[in-house]
Structures are given as structure tokens and as C-alpha cells.
Protein backbone atom coordinates (compact mmCIF):
# COMPACT_ATOMS: atom_id res chain seq x y z
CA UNK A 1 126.64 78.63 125.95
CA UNK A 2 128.41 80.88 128.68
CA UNK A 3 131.42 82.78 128.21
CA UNK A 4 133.35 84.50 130.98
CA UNK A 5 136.15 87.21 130.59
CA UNK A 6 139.36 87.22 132.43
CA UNK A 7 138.04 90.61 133.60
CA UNK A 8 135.11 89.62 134.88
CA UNK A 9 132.78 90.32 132.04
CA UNK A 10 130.70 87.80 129.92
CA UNK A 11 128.53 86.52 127.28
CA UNK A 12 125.70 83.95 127.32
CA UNK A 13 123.74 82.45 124.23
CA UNK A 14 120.63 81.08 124.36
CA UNK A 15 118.17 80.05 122.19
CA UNK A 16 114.10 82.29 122.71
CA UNK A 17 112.55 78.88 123.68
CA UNK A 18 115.33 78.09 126.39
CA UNK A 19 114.64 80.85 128.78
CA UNK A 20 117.05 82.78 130.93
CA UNK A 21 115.11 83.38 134.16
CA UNK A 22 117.35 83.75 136.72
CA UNK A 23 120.50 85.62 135.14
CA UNK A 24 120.56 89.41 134.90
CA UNK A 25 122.28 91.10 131.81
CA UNK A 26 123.67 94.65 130.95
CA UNK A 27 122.96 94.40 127.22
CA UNK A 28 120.65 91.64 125.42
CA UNK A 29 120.53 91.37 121.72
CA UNK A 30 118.02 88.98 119.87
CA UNK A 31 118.72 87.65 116.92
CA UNK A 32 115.99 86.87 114.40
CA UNK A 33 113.75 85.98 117.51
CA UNK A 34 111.56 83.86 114.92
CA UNK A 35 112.15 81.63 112.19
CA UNK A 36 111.32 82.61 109.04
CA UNK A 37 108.74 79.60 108.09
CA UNK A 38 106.83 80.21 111.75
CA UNK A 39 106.30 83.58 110.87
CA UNK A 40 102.85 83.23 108.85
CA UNK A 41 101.28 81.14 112.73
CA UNK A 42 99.64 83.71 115.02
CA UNK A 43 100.50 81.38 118.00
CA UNK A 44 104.25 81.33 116.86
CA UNK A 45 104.41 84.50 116.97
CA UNK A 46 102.52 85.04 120.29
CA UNK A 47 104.84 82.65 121.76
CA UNK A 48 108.07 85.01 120.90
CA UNK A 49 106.13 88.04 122.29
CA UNK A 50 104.74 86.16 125.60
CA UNK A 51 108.60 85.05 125.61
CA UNK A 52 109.62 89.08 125.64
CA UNK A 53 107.19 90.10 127.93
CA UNK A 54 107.36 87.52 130.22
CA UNK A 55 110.75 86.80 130.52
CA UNK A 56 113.29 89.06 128.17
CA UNK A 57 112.13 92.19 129.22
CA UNK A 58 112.93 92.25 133.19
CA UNK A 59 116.39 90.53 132.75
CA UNK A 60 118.55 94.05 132.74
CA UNK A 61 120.64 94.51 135.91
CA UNK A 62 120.17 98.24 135.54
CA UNK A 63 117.06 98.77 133.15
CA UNK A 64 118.08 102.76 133.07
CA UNK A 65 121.66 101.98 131.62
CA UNK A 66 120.91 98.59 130.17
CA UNK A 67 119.46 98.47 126.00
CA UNK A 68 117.61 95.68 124.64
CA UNK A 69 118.68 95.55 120.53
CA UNK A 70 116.24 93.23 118.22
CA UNK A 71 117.96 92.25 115.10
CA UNK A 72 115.48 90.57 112.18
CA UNK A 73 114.15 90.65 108.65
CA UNK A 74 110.61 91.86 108.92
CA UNK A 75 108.73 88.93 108.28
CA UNK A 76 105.06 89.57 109.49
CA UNK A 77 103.42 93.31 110.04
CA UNK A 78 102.94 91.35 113.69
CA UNK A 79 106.28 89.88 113.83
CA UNK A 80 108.57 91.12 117.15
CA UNK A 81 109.78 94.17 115.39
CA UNK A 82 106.07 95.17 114.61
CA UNK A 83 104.78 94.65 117.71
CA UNK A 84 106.97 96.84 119.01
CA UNK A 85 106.41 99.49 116.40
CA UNK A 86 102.87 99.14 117.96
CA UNK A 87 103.58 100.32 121.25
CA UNK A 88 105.85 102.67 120.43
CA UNK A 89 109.25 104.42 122.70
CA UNK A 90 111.99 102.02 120.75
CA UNK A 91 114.39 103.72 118.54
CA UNK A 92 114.06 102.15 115.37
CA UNK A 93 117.13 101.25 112.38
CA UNK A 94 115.50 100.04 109.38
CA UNK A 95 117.82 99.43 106.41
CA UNK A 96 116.23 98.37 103.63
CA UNK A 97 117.59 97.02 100.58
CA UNK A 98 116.53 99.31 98.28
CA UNK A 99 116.17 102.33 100.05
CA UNK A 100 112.74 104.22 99.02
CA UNK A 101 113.20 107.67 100.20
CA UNK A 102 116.40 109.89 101.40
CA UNK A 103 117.67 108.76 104.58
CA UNK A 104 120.46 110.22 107.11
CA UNK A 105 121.51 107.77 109.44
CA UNK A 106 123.51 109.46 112.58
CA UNK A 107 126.10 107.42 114.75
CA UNK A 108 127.36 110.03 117.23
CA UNK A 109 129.36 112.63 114.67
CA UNK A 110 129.66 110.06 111.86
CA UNK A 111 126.75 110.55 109.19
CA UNK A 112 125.53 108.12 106.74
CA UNK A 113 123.10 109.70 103.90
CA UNK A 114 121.44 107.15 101.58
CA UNK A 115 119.43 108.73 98.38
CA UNK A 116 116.74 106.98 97.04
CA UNK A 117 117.72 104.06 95.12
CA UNK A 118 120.92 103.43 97.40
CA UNK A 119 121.75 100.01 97.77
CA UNK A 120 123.07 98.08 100.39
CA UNK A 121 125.83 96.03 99.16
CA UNK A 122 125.54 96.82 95.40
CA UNK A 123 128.17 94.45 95.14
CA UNK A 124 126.21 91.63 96.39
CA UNK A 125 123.09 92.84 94.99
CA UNK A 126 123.17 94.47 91.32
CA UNK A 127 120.20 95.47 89.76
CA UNK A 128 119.94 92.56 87.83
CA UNK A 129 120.35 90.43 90.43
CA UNK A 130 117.52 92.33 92.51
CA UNK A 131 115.48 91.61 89.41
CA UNK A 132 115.66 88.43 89.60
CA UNK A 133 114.85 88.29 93.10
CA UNK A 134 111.40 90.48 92.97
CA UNK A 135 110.85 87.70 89.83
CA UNK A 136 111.59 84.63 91.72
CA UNK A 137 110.21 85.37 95.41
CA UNK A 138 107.23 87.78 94.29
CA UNK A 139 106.46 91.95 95.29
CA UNK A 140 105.10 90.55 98.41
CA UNK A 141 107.77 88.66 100.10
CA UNK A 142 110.30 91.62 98.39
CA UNK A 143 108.81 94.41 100.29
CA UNK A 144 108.62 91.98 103.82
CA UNK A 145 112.04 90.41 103.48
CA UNK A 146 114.05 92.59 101.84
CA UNK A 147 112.71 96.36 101.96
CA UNK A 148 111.34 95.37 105.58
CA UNK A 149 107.97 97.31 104.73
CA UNK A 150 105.54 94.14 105.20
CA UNK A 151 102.51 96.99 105.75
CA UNK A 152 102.86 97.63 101.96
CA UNK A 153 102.93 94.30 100.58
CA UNK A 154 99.90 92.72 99.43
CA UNK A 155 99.23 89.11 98.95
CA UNK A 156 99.64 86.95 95.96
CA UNK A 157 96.28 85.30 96.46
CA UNK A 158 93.51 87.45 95.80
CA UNK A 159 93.87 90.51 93.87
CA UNK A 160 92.37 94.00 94.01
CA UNK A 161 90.18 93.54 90.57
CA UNK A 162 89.07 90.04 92.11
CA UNK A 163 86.79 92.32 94.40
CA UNK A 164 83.96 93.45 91.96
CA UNK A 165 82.48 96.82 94.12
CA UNK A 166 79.01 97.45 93.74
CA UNK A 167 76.74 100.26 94.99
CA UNK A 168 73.61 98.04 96.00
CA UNK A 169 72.87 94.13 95.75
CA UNK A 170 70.71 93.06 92.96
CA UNK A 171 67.49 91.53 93.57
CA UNK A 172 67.95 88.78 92.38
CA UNK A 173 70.26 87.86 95.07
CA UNK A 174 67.05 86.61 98.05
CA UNK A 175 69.50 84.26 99.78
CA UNK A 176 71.66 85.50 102.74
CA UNK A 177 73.55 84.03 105.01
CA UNK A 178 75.84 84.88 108.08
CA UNK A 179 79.29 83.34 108.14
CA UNK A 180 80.90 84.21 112.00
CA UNK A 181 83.98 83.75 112.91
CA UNK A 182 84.57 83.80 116.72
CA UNK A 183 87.59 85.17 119.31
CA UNK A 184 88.58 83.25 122.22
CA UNK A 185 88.50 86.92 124.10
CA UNK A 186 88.10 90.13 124.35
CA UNK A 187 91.41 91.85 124.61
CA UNK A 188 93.24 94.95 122.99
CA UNK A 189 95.75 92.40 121.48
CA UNK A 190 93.06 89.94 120.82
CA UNK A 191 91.93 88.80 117.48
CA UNK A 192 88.52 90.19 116.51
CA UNK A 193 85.17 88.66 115.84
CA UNK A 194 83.59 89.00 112.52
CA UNK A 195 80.37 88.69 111.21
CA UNK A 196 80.02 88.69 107.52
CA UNK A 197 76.67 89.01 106.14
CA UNK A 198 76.65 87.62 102.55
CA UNK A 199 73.45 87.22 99.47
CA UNK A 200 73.53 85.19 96.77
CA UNK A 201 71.70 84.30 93.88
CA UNK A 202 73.15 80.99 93.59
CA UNK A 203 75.82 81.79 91.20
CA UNK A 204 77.08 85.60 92.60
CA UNK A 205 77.82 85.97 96.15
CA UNK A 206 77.98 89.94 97.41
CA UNK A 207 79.31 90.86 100.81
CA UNK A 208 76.40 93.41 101.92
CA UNK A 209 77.51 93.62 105.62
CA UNK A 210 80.53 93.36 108.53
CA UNK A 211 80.41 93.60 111.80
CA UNK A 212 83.77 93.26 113.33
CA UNK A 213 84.99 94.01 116.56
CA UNK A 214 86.14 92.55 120.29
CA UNK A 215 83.03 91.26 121.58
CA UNK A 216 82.84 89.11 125.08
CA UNK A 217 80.03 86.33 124.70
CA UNK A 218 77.14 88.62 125.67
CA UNK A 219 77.96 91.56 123.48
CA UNK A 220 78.64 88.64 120.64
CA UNK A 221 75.01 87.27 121.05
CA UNK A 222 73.33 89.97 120.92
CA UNK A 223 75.34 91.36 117.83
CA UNK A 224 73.78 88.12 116.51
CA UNK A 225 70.48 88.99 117.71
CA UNK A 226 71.03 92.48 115.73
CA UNK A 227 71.40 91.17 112.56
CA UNK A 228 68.97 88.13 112.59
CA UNK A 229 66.48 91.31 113.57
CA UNK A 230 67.74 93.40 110.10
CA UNK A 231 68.13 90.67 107.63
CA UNK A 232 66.07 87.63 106.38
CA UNK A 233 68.74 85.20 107.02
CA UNK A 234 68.61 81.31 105.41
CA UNK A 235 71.51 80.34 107.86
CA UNK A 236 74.23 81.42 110.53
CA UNK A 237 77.48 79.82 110.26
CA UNK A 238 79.57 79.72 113.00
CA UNK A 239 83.38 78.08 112.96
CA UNK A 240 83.52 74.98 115.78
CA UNK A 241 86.40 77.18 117.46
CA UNK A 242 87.81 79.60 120.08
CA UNK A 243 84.06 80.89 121.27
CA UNK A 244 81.95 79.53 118.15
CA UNK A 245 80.36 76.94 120.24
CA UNK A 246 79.41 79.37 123.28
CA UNK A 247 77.87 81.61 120.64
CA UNK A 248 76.02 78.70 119.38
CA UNK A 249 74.54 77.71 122.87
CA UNK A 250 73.38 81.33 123.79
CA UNK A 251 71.70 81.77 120.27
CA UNK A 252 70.03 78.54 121.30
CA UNK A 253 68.73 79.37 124.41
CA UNK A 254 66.92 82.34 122.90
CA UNK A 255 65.21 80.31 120.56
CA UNK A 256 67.28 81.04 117.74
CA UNK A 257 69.14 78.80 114.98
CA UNK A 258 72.47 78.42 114.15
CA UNK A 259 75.10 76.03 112.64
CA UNK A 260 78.37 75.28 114.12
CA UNK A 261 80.24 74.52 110.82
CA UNK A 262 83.71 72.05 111.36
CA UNK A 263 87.19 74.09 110.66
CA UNK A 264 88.15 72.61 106.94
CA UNK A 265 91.03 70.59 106.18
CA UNK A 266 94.85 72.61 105.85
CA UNK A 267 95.90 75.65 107.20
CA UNK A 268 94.19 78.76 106.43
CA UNK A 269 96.08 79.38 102.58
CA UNK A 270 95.16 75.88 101.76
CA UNK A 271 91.64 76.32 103.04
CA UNK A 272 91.14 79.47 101.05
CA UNK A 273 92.99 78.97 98.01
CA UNK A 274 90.33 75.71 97.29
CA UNK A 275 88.11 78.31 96.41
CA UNK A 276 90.21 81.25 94.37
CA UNK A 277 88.08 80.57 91.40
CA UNK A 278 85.54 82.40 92.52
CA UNK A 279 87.22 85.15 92.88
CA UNK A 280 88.83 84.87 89.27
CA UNK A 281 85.84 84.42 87.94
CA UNK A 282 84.78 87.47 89.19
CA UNK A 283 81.85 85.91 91.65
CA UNK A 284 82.49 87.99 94.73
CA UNK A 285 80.92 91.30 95.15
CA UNK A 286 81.62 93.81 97.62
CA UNK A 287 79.15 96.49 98.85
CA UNK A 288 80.82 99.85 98.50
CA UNK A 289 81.54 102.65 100.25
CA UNK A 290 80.48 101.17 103.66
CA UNK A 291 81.88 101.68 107.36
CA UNK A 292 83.83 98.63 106.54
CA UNK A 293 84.55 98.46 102.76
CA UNK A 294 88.12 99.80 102.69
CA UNK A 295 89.11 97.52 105.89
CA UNK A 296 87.40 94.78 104.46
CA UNK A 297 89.20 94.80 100.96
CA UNK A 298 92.79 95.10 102.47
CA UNK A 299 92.16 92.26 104.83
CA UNK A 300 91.64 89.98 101.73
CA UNK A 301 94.17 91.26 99.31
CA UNK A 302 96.86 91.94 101.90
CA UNK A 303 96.54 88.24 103.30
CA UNK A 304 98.44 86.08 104.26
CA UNK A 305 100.93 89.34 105.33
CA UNK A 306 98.27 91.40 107.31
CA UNK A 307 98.11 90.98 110.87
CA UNK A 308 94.60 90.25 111.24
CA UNK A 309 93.15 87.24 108.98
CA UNK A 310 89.51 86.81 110.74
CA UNK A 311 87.32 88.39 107.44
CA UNK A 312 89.37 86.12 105.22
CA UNK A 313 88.25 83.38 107.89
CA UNK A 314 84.56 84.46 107.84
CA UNK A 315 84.31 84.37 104.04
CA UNK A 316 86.08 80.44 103.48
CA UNK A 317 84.01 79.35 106.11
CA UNK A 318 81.05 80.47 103.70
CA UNK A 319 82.28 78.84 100.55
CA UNK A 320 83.34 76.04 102.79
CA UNK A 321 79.99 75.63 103.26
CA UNK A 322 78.34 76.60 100.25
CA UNK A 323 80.38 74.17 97.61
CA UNK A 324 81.66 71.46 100.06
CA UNK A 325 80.05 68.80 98.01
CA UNK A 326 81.06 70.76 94.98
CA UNK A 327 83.75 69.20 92.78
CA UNK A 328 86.75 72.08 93.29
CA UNK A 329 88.51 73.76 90.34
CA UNK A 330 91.91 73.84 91.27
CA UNK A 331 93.41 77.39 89.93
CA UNK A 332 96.77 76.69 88.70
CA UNK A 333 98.84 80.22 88.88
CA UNK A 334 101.85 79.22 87.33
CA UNK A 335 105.30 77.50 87.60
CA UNK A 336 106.69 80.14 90.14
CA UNK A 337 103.29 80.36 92.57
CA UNK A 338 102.65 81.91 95.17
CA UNK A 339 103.18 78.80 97.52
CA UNK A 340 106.74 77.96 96.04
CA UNK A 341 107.34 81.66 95.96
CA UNK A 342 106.99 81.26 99.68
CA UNK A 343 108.00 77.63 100.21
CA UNK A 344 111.86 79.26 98.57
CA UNK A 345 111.19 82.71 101.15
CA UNK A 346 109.98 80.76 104.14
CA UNK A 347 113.47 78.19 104.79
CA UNK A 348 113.29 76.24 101.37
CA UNK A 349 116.26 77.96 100.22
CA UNK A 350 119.65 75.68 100.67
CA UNK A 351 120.92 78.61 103.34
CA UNK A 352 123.27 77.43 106.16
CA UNK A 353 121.91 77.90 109.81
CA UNK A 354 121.69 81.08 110.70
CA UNK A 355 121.61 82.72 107.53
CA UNK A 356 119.41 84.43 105.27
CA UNK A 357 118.65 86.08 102.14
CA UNK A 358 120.56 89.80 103.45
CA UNK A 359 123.45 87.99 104.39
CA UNK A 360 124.95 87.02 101.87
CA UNK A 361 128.26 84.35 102.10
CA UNK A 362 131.48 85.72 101.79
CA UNK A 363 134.93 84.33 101.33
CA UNK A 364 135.98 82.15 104.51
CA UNK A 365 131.63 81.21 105.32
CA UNK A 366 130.79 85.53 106.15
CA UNK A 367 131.45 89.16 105.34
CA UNK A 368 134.94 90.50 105.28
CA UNK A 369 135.16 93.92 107.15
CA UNK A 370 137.14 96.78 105.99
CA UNK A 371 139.21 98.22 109.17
């Protein structure tokens, strides 16, 4: 849509995926740049950053004058407003419902203080109704959606105490295995490449080892080579994806063996959550106070929020393989779940276009401004 003033100013509307190459603007605002259920896809959300870099970003006439405003829930640690938390030099508003410390907001000489426990729009939001909220939609999607703090949420999948620490692996546990999950490249945006080195004794499977960083194939292989060279290894499992196969290949050539393993069925919940009774029952074991440990943990117990996913990637692909042919347990968590916690959170709710959760409907379909 494209406005023009009888003074010769105007406005244009268009939607991320449209483009505006071509046109040059004096102020650009961008409204929820992603949709709330596309938030959880990495390539979804690289496709609204490429979108900024590539083509938002150079449209201001005069980029010393003009301002580029984002306006969004936070609905990912690497949503649009996080990634630009990550590179820093944006002044940054963050309201959040509840607020958690003592805040003073200044517009020019007008002052806004909020002490902790302020509200916005008490009468919208009373503390019952809040309540009911961090009930129905979970602590997780609370702190994302409505405090706009998603890198203090932690996942409603696997818990903390699911992660049994120990200080060495028992002997009894003479199987190992590597589980790898491969990046398509090595960039400083990239995803990473992990290596997970994991013993069993059958019934107990104990994380003893990760090697995770940005590897390009020759650094990857012989990371490989590294830990074929400490560890009597039964198997390497590599994901059929991004550079699994080319890691598969090289290990070849040298002589040694390796598995490409097929990506599983679902998305990466539904891939993960087949197996949560393992970690319920209190069958995973995590070497502790490693390089990695800490990392490690809040990868798993932070997912699906956390930016990065690739350990929680490494470790189905393992249980994929170990109890494939196994009949699966299906762990029932309870009438309000985590998935229809998040189905409701991410666009189940019966919201008009263009709304959400913060703005609530007023009178007349909006808000009614005091002058």
C-alpha cells in the first residue's frame, strides 16, 4: 500500500517477504518482522535477518538522520531483536510485562519510573489474570512473550534433575559411541558442529565428552581422527545432512568407519520428545565439571528457546539410533503440555490478524488513548 500527502510526504506498507528495493525512506518501522509460529525454524528466522541485511538496512535516504525502529514480542533469543542485541550500537526499549527490576524510562524531559512489580496495563492484566497466563502458556513462553527475557527461559522438555552429573563413568559402561552432528559452514553466524562422545552399559547412557565448535571439512576430519585416536569407539554416527556426508567420505578415505545415520521422522521436538523417557527415568548421565558441562546442560534444558540446538541434535541422533527398533514409551505430561502450551503461544489462539497476546482488544477493535 502507498500513501502520499498533500504536502509531499508519504507512507508505504509492505509486507518483510515483498521487498522494497528500489524506494528510499526517511524512517522505517517493522512490525513483528516474524510470525510468532515461524519463530522456533532457524531458516525462518535467517530469512528475516538476510531480509534486513540485504535489503532493509540500505533503504534510508539519509542514513545519518534516518532511524530504523523494530517493534516485536521477543520470541526466540535469535529472533530480529536478538540478533541485533548481538551486534550491538541499537538503542534498546524493552517493556516487559511484569517489570523485574526498577526502571527509568526518559523521553526528552518527560520521565517514566517503573518499580519492580509495575505492570503494564494492570487494567488489562491483574494479577490473577497474569496467573492464569504463566498457568496456561507455561514459565517458558511467559518470560519470551511476555517479560521479553527469552535468555532466561528454559524449556518444558527436559529438566535440570533429568541430567544425573557424575564425576567419572562407571566401568561397567565398555560401549561408546560418537553421535556427530555436522554444519553446512564455517562462519561466525554459523551453526556449530558437535561431537558427542557417549558410553553405555546397555541400560545407562553417560555423556563423557563434547567437542563443539566451527570446523571446515578438514579441521572436522581430523577432530574425528582425534577422538577415534582417544577412545575405543563401537560406532560413529553421523546425521545424512548439511556436511555429514563429506565427513563420511574423508573418514573413508583414511581407512576409517563411519555411519551416515538418516534424519528421523518430525521436526526436531517431535524427534526428541520420542525419547524423554530416558531422561525421566533418570538414564542420562552427564560427566561433570568438564570444559563443556555447563554449556552442554543449558543447551538441553533451555531447548527449544536457545539459539543453538546442535548438542540436543547430536544426542537424538544417538537414541535414534540406539532404540529405533525399540517399541517407544510415549511420556504423557499432562492435559496442558508443553506442545499445546505452545500450539495456544505460537498462533493457536483465536487472535485477529495482527494481534497478539500484549495487545489486548479494546472497545471499537484497539486501545483507546487518553489525550
Amino acid at each position: 500500500m502507498d500513501f502520499e500527502t498533500t504536502r509531499g510526504g508519504g507512507v508505504y506498507f509492505a509486507s518483510i517477504a515483498s521487498g522494497i528495493t528500489g524506494r528510499g525512506f526517511d524512517h522505517i518501522i517493522l512490525d513483528d518482522p516474524i510470525a510468532a509460529n515461524d519463530a522456533q525454524s532457524a531458516a525462518e528466522r535467517d530469512r528475516v535477518q538476510q531480509a534486513f541485511d540485504d535489503m532493509i538496512s540500505s533503504r534510508l535516504d539519509e542514513p545519518a538522520r534516518g532511524t530504523i525502529t523494530v517493534v516485536q514480542q521477543r520470541l526466540h533469543e535469535a529472533d530480529l531483536s536478538g540478533y541485533f542485541l548481538s551486534k550491538g550500537g541499537c538503542e534498546i526499549l524493552c517493556l516487559p510485562l511484569v517489570a523485574e527490576e526498577e526502571k527509568t524510562h526518559k523521553f526528552e524531559n518527560y520521565e517514566w519510573r517503573r518499580p519492580v512489580g509495575d505492570v503494564l496495563l494492570p487494567a488489562h492484566f491483574p494479577e490473577a489474570e497474569i496467573q492464569k497466563i504463566r498457568a496456561n502458556y507455561g514459565e517458558a513462553i511467559f518470560a519470551t512473550q511476555w517479560q521479553q527475557n527469552p535468555t532466561s527461559t528454559h524449556g518444558e522438555l527436559i529438566k535440570p534433575e533429568y541430567l544425573i552429573p557424575i564425576d567419572a563413568c562407571p566401568p561397567g559402561a565398555t560401549r561408546i559411541f560418537i553421535a556427530v552432528d555436522t554444519a553446512v559452514k564455517k562462519t561466525a553466524e554459523s551453526d556449530y558442529t558437535v561431537f558427542l562422545v557417549i558410553a553405555t552399559d546397555g541400560n545407562r547412557h553417560y555423556v563423557v565428552d563434547v567437542l563443539r565448535a566451527r570446523f571446515d571439512q578438514v579441521e572436522m576430519r581430523d577432530a574425528a581422527e582425534r577422538l577415534l585416536q582417544r577412545y575405543r569407539v563401537e560406532k560413529v554416527l553421523i546425521e545424512d545432512s548439511a556436511s555429514g556426508p563429506g565427513l563420511h567420505a574423508t573418514l573413508a578415505a583414511k581407512g576409517l568407519r563411519s555411519e551416515l545415520r538418516p534424519v528421523g521422522r518430525g521436526n526436531k521436538q517431535e524427534r526428541l520428545e520420542k525419547h524423554l523417557h530416558f531422561f525421566v527415568d533418570r538414564r542420562i548421565y552427564v560427566l561433570n565439571n568438564q570444559p563443556w558441562t555447563v554449556n552442554f546442560r543449558n543447551e538441553l534444558v533451555r531447548f527449544p528457546v536457545a539459539r543453538y540446538n546442535d548438542q540436543v541434535d547430536a544426542l537424538t541422533l544417538y537414541l535414534e539410533f540406539m532404540f529405533s527398533d525399540a517399541p517407544t514409551r510415549r511420556l504423557i505430561l499432562s492435559a496442558n503440555s508443553w506442545e499445546e502450551r505452545m500450539a495456544r503461544a505460537m498462533g493457536a489462539q483465536s487472535l485477529r490478524k495482527g494481534e497478539h497476546p500484549m495487545r489486548p482488544r479494546g472497545p471499537g477493535g484497539g486501545f483507546r488513548w487518553r489525550r
